[in-house]
Protein backbone atom coordinates (compact mmCIF):
# COMPACT_ATOMS: atom_id res chain seq x y z
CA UNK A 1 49.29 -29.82 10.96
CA UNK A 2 47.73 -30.34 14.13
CA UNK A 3 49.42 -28.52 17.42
CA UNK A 4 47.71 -29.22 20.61
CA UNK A 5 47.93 -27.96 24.57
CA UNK A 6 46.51 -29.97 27.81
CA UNK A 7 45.27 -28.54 31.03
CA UNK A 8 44.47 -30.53 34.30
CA UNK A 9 43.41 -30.40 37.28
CA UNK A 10 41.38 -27.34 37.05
CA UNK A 11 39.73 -26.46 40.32
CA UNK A 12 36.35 -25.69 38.33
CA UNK A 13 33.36 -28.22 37.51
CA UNK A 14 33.37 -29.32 34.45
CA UNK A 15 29.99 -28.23 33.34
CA UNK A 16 31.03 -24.54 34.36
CA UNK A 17 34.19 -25.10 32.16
CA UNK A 18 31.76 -26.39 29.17
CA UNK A 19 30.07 -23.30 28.86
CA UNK A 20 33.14 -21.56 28.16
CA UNK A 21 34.18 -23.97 25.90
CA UNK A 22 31.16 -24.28 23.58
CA UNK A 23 31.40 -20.38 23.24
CA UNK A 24 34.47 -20.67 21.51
CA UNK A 25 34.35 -24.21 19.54
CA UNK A 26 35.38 -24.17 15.75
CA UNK A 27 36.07 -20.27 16.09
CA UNK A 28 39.44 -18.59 14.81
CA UNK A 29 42.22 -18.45 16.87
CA UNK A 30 42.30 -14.07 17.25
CA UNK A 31 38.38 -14.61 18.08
CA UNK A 32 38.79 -16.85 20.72
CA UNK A 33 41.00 -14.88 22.31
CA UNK A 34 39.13 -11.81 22.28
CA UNK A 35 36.04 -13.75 23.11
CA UNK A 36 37.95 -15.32 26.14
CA UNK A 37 39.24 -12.07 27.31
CA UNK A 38 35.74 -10.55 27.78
CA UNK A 39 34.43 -12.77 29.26
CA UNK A 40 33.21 -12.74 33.20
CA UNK A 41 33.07 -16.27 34.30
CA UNK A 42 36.32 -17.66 36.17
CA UNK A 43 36.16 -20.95 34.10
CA UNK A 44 37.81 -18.33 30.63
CA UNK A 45 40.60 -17.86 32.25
CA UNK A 46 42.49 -21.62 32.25
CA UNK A 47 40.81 -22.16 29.28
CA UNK A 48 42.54 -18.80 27.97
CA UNK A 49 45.81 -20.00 29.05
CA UNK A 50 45.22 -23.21 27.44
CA UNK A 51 44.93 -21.65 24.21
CA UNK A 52 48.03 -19.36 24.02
CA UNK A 53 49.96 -22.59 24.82
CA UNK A 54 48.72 -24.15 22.00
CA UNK A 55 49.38 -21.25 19.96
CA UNK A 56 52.88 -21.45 21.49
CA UNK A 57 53.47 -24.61 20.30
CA UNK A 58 52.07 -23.54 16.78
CA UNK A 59 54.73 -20.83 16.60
CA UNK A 60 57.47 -22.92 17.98
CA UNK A 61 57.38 -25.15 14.32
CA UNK A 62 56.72 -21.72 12.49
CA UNK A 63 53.09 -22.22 11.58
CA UNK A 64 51.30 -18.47 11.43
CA UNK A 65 49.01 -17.62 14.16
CA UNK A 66 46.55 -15.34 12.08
CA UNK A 67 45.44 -18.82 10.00
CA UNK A 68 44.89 -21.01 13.01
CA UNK A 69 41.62 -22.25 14.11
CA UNK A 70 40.39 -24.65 16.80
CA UNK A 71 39.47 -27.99 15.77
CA UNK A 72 39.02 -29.58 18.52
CA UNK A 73 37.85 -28.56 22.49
CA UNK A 74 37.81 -31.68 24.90
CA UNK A 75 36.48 -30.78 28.53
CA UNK A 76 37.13 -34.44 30.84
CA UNK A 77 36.11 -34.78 34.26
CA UNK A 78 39.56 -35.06 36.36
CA UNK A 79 39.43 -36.40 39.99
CA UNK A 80 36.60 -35.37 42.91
CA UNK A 81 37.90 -34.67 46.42
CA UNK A 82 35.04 -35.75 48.74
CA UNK A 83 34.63 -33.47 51.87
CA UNK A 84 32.17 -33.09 54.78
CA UNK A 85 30.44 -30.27 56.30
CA UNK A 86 29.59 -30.58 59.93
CA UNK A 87 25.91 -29.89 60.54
CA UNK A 88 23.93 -30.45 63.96
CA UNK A 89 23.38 -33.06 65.72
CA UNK A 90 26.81 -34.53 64.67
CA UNK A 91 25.89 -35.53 61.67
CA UNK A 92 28.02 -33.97 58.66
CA UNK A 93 27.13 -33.33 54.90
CA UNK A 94 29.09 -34.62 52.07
CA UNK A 95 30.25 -32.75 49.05
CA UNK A 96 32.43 -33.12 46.23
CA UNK A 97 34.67 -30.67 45.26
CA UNK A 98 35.66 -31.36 41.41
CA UNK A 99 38.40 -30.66 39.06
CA UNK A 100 38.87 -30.74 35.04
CA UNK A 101 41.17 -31.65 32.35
CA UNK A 102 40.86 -29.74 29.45
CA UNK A 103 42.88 -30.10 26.02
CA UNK A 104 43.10 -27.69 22.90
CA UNK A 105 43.53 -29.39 19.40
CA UNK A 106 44.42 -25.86 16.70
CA UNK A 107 45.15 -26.39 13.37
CA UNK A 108 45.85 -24.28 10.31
CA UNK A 109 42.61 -23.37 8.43
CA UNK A 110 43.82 -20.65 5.55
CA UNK A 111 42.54 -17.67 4.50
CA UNK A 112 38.72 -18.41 4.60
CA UNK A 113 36.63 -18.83 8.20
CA UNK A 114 35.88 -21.69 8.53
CA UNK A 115 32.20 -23.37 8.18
CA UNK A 116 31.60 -23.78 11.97
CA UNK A 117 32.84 -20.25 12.82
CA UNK A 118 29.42 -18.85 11.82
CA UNK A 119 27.78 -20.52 14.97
């Protein structure tokens, strides 16, 4: 069965929040997790979060956490606020500052890793 947890409006690009997420695509549940935990980059840590709420929802209908694996990792583009930065000659700059949506899709796999965990 399929148990799945949704993020938005994460203040990070979504190509910083990619990176993260092709690390830990098709991987084990445990792995991810350890794999999120060490890593540096700001984007792990919603993404982290993301996952243990989707392993929360696993638990809640008494599926076992050591034989879950991620099937699916969908990074969207959320909403762009548009700002200026005043430059000279009163002219400004515009910038966008954007946001994410991310959603977790975990699923039981059984005993053996899975094919796409070797990646």
């Amino acid at each position: 069965m399929e148990y799945q947890a949704t993020t938005k409006y994460i203040r990070t690009s979504t190509r910083k929040v990619r990176l993260i997420a092709d690390a830990i695509r098709g991987k084990r549940v445990d792995r991810a997790i350890a794999i999120l935990a060490m890593t540096p980059k700001i984007a792990a840590e919603p993404i982290l979060k993301t996952l243990l709420s989707a392993i929360a929802n696993a638990k809640k209908t008494v599926a076992d956490a050591h034989t879950l694996g991620i099937t699916q990792i969908i990074v969207m583009g959320g909403p762009v606020m548009k700002r200026f930065h005043a430059v000279s000659r009163g002219m400004a700059h515009a910038y966008k500052k954007r946001m994410t949506h991310v959603k977790i899709v975990i699923e039981e796999k059984g005993d053996q890793p899975s094919s796409k965990a070797g990646k």
